[in-house]
N, C-alpha and C. Protein backbone atom coordinates (compact mmCIF):
# COMPACT_ATOMS: atom_id res chain seq x y z
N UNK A 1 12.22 3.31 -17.65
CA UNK A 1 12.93 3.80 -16.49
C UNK A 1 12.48 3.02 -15.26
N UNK A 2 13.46 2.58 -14.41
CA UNK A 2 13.43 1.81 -13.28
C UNK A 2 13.06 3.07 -11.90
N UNK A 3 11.90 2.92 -11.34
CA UNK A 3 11.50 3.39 -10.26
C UNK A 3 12.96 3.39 -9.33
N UNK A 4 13.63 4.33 -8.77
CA UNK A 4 14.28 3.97 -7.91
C UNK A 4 14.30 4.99 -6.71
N UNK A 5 14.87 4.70 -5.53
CA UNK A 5 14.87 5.18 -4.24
C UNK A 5 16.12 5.56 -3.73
N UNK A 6 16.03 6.31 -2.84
CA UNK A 6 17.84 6.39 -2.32
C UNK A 6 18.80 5.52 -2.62
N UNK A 7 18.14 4.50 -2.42
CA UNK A 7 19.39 3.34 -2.55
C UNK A 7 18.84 1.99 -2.77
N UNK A 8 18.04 2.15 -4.38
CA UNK A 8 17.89 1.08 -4.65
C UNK A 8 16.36 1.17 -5.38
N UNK A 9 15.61 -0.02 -5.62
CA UNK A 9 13.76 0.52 -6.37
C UNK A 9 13.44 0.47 -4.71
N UNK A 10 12.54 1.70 -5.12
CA UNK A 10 11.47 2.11 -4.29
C UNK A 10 10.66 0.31 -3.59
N UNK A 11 10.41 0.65 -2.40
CA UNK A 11 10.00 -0.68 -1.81
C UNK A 11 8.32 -0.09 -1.48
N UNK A 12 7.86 -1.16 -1.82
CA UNK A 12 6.18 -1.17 -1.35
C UNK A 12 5.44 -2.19 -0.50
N UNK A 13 4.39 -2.03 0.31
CA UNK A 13 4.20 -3.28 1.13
C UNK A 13 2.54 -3.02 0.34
N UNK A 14 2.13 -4.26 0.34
CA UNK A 14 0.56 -4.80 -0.32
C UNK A 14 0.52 -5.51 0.62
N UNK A 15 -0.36 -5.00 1.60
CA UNK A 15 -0.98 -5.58 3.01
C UNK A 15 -2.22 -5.95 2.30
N UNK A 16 -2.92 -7.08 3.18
CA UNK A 16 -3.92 -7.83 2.86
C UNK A 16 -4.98 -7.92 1.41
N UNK A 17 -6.04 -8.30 1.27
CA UNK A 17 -7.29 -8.20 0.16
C UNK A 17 -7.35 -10.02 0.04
N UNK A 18 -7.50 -9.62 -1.53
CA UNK A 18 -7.79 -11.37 -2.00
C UNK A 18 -5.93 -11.81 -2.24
N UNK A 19 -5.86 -12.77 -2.03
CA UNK A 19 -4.00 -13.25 -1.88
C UNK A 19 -3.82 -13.44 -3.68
N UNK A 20 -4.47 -13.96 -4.04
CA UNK A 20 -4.36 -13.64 -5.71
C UNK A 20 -4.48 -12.61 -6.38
N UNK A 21 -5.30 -11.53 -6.22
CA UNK A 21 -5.00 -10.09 -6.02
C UNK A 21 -3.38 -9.46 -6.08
N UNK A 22 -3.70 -10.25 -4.92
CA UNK A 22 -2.07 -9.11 -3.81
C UNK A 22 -0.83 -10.10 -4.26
N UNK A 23 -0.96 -11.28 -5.01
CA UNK A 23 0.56 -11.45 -5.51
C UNK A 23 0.67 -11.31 -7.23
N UNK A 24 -0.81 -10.98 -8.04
CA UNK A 24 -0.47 -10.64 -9.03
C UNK A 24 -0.22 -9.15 -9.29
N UNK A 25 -0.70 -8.29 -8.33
CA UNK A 25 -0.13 -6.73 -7.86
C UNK A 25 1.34 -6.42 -7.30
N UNK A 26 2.40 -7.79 -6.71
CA UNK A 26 3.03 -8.30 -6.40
C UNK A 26 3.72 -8.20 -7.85
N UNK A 27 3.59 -9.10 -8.37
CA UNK A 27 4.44 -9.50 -9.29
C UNK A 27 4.44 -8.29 -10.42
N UNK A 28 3.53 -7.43 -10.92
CA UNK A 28 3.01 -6.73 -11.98
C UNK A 28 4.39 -5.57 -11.23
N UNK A 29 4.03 -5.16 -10.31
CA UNK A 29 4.89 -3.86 -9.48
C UNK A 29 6.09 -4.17 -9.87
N UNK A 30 6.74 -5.60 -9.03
CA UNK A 30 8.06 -5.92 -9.30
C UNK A 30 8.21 -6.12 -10.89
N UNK A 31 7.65 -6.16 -11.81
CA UNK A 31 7.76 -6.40 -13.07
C UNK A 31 8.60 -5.18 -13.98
N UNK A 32 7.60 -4.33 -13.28
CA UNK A 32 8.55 -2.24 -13.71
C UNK A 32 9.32 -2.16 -12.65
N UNK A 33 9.91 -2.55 -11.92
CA UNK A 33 11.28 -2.02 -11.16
C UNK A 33 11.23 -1.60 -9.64
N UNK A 34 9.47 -2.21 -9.66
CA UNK A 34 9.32 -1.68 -7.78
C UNK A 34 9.95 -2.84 -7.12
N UNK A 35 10.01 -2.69 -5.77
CA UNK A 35 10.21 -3.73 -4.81
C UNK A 35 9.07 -3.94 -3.97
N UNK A 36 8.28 -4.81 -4.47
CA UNK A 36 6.56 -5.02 -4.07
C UNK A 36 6.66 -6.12 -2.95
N UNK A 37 6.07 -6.04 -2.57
CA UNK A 37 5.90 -7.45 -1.36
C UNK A 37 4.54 -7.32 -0.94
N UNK A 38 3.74 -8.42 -1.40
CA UNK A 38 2.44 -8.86 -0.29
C UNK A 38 2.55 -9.28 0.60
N UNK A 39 1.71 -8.61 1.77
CA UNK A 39 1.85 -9.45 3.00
C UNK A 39 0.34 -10.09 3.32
N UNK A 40 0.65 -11.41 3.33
CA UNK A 40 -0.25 -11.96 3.44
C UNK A 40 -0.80 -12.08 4.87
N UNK A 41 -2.05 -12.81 5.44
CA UNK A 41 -2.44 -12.74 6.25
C UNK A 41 -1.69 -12.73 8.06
N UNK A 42 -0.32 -13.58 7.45
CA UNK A 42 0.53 -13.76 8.91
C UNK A 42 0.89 -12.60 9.70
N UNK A 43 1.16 -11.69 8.42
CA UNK A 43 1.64 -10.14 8.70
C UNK A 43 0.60 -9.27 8.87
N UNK A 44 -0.62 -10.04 9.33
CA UNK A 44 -1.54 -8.73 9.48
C UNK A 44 -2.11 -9.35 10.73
N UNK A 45 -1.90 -10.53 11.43
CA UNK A 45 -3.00 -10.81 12.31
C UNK A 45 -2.15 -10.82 13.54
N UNK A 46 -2.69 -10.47 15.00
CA UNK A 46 -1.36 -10.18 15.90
C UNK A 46 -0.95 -9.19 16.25
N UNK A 47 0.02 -9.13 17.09
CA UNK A 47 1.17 -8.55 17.25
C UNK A 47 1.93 -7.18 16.10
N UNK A 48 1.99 -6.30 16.47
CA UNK A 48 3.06 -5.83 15.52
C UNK A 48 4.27 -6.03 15.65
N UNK A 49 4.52 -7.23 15.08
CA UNK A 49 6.35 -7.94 14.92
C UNK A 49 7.34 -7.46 14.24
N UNK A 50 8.43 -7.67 15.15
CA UNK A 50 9.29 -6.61 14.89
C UNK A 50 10.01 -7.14 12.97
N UNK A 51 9.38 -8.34 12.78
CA UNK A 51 9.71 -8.22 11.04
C UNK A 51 9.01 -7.38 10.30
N UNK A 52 7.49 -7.31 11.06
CA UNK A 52 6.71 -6.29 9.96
C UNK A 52 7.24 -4.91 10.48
N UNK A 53 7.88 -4.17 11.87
CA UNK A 53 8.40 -3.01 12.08
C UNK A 53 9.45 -3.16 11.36
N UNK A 54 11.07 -3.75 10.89
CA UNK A 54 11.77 -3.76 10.29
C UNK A 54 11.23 -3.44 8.69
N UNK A 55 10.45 -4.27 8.48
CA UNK A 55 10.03 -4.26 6.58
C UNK A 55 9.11 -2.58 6.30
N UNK A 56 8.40 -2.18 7.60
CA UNK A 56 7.93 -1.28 7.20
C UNK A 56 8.69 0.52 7.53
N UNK A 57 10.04 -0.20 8.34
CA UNK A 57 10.71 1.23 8.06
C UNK A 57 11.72 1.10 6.89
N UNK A 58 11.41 0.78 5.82
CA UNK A 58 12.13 0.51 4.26
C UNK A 58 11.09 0.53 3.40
N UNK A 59 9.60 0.95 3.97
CA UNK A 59 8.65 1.01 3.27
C UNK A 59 8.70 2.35 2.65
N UNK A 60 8.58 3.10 1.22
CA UNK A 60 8.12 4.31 0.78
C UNK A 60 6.63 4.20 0.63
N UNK A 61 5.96 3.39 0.39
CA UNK A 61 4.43 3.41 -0.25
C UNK A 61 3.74 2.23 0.34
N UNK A 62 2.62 2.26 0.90
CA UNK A 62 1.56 1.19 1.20
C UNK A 62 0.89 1.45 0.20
N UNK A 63 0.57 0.30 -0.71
CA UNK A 63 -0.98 -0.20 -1.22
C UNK A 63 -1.97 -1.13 -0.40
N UNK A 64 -3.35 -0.73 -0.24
CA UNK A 64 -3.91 -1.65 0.02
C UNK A 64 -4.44 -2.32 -0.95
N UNK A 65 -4.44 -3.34 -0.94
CA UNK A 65 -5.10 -4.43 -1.97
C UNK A 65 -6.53 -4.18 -2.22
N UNK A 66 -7.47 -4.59 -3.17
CA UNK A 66 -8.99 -4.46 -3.12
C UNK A 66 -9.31 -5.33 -2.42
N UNK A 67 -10.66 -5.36 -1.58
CA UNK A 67 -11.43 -5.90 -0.90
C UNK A 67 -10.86 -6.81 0.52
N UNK A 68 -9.93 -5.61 0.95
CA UNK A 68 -9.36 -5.96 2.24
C UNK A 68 -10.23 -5.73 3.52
N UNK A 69 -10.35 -6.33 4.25
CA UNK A 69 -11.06 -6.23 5.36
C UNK A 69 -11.17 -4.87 6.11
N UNK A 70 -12.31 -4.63 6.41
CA UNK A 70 -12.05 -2.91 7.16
C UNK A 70 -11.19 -2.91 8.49
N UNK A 71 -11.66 -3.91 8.77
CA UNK A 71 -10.96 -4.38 10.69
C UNK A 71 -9.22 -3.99 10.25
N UNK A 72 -9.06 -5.07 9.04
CA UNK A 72 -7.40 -5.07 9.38
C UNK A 72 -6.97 -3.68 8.54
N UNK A 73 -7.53 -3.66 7.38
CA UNK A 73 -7.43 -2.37 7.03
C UNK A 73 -7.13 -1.02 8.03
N UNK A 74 -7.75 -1.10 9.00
CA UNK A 74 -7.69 0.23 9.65
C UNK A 74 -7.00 0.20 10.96
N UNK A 75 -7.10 -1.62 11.20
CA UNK A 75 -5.45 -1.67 11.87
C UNK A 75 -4.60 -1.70 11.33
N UNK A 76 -3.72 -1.69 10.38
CA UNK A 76 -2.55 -1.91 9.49
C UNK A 76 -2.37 -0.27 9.29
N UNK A 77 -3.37 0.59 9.33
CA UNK A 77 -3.27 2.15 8.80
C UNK A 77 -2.97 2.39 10.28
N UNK A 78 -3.34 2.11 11.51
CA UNK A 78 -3.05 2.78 12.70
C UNK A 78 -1.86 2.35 12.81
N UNK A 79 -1.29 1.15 12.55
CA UNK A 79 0.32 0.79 12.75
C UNK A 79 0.97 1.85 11.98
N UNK A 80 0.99 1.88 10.84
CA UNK A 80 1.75 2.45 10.03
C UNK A 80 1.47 4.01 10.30
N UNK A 81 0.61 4.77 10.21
CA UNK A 81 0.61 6.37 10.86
C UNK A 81 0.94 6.59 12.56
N UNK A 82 1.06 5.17 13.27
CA UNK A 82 1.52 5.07 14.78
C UNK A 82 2.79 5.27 14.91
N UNK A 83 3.79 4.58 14.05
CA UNK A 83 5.06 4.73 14.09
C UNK A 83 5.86 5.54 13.42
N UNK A 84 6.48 6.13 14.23
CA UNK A 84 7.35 7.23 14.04
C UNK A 84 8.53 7.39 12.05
N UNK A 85 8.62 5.78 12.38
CA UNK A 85 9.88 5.70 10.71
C UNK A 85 8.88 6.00 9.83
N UNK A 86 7.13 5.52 9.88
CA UNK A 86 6.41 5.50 9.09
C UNK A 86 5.16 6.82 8.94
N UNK A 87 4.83 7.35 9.62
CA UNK A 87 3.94 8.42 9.73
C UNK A 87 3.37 8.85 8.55
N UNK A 88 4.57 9.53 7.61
CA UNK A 88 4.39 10.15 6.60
C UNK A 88 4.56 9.47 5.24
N UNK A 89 4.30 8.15 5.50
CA UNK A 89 4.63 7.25 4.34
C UNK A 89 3.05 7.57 3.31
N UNK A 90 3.15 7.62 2.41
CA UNK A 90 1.94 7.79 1.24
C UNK A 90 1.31 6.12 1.69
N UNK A 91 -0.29 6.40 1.09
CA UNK A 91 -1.42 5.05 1.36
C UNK A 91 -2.55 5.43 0.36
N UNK A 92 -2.02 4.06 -0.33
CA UNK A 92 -3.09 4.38 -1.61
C UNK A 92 -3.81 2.77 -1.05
N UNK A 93 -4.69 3.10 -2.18
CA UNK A 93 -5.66 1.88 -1.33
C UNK A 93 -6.70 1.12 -2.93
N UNK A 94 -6.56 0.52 -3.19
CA UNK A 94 -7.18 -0.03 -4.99
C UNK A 94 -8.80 -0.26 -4.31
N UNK A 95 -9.19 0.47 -5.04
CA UNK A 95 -10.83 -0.29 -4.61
C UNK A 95 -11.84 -0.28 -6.34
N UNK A 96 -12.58 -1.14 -6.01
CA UNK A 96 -13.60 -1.90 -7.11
C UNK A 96 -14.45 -0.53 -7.24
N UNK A 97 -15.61 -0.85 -7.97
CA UNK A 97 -16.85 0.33 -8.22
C UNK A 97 -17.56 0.39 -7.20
N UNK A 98 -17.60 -0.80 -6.49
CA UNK A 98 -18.35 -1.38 -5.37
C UNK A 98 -17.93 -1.19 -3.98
N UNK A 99 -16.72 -1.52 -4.06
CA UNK A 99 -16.21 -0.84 -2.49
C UNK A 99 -15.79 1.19 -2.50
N UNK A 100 -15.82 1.68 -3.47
CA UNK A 100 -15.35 3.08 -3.35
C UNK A 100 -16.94 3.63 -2.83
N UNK A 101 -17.62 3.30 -2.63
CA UNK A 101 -18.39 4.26 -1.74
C UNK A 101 -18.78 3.74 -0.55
N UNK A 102 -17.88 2.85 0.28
CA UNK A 102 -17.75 2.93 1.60
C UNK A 102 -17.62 4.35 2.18
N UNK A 103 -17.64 4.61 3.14
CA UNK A 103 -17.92 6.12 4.46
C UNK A 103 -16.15 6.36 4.83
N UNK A 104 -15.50 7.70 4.63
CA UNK A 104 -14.57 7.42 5.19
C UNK A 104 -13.04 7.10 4.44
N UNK A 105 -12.93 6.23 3.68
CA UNK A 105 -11.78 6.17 3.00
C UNK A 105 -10.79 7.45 1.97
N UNK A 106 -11.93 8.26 2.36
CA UNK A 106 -10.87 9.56 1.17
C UNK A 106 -10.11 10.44 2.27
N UNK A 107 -10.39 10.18 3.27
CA UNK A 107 -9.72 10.63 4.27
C UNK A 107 -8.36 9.94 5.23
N UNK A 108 -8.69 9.07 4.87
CA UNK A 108 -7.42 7.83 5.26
C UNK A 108 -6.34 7.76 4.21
N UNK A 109 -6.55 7.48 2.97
CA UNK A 109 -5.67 7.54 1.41
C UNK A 109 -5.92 8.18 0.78
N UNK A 110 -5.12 7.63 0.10
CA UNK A 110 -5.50 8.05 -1.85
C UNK A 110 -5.64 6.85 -2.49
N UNK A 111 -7.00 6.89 -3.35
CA UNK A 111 -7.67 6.29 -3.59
C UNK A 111 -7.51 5.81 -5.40
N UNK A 112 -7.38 4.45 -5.80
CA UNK A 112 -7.18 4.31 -7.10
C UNK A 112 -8.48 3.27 -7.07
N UNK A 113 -9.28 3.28 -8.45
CA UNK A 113 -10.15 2.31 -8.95
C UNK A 113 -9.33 1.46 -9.47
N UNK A 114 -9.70 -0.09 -9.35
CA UNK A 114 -8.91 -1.02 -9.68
C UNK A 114 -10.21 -1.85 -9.82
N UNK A 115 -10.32 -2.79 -11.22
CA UNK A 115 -8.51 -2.91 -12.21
C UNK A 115 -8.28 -1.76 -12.71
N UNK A 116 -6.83 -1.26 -12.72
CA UNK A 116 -6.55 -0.27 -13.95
C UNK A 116 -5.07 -1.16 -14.41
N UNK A 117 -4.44 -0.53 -15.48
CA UNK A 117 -3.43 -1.06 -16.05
C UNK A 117 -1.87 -0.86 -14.96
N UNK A 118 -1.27 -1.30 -15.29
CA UNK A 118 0.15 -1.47 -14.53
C UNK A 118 0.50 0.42 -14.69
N UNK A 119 0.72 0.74 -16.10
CA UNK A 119 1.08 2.02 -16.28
C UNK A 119 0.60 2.90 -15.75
N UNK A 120 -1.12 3.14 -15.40
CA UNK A 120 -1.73 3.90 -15.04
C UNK A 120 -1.80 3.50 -13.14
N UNK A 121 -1.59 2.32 -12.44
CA UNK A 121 -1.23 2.21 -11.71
C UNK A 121 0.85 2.87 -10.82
N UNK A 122 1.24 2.70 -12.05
CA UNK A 122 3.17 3.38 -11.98
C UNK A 122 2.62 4.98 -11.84
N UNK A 123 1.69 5.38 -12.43
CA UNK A 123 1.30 6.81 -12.51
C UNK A 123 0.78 7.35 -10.88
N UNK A 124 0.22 6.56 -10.17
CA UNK A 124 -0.69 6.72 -9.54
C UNK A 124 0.35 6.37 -7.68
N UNK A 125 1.08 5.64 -8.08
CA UNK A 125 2.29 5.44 -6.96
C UNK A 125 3.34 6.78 -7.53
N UNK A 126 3.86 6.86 -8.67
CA UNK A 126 4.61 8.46 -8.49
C UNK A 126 4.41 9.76 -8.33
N UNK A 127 2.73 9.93 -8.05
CA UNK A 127 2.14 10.81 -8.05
C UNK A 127 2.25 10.97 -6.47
N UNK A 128 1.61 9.84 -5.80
CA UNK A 128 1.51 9.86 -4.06
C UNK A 128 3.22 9.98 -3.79
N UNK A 129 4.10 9.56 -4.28
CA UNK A 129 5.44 9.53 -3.76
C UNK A 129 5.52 10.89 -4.12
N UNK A 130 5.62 11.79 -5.10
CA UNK A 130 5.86 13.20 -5.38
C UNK A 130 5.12 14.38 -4.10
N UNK A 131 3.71 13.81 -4.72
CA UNK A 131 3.09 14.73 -3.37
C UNK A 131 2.37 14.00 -2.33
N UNK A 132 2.56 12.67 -1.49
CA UNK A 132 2.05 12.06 -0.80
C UNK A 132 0.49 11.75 -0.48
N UNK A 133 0.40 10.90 0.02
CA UNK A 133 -0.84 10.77 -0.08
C UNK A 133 -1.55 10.00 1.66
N UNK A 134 -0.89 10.77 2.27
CA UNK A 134 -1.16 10.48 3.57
C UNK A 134 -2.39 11.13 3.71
N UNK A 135 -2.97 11.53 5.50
CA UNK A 135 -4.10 11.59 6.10
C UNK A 135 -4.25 13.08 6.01
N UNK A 136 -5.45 13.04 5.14
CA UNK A 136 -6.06 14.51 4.87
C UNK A 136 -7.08 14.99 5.68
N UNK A 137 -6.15 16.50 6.09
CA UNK A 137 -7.17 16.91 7.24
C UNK A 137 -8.23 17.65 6.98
């Protein structure tokens, strides 16, 4: 079964981490029927441009990539809970054995250990899309 959305597969943005990471998470997503897009570093440094405001009100789901920077990390989360199309968009976030006990992150997302498999990853995006996985108070 093809993930789909109002009108069309569900769209996802994979903001920053390692770029090999984030386009084989890229490609694996789009592989089952998501509409994945990494954004690589252009789309994270700067300005919030009105391509990344356009791409991210068609966003249903942010992933963050593993071992993304905290700086942009937690600017990319203030953009996206700043703007109004996006607020309530679900934010899952892949982290290693090693980065999940940083201070702080279970309160920002929802949290997946990565690597896990594509399937158990499809599990883990329909779960946050069902019951979201925004900022827990």
């Amino acid at each position: 079964m093809i993930p789909q959305g109002g009108s069309g597969p569900i769209k996802i943005a994979i903001p920053g981490g390692d770029p090999l990471v984030g386009r084989i998470l890229e490609v694996a997503l789009q592989s089952v029927g998501y509409d994945a897009r990494f954004l690589n570093g252009s789309f994270l440094n700067g300005s919030f441009t009105d391509e990344l405001a356009e791409l991210l009100d068609e966003v249903r789901l942010v992933i963050f990539a593993p071992r993304m920077n905290t700086e942009r990390r937690e600017s990319f989360l203030s953009r996206v809970r700043g703007t109004p199309a996006t607020v309530g968009v679900p934010v899952l976030e892949l982290v290693t054995a090693s980065d999940a006990s940083e201070n702080g992150r279970e309160k920002l997302v929802g949290l997946v250990s990565w690597p896990c498999p594509t399937e158990e990853l499809g599990r883990e995006i329909e779960a946050a899309l069902l019951n979201g996985a925004g900022p827990k108070e």
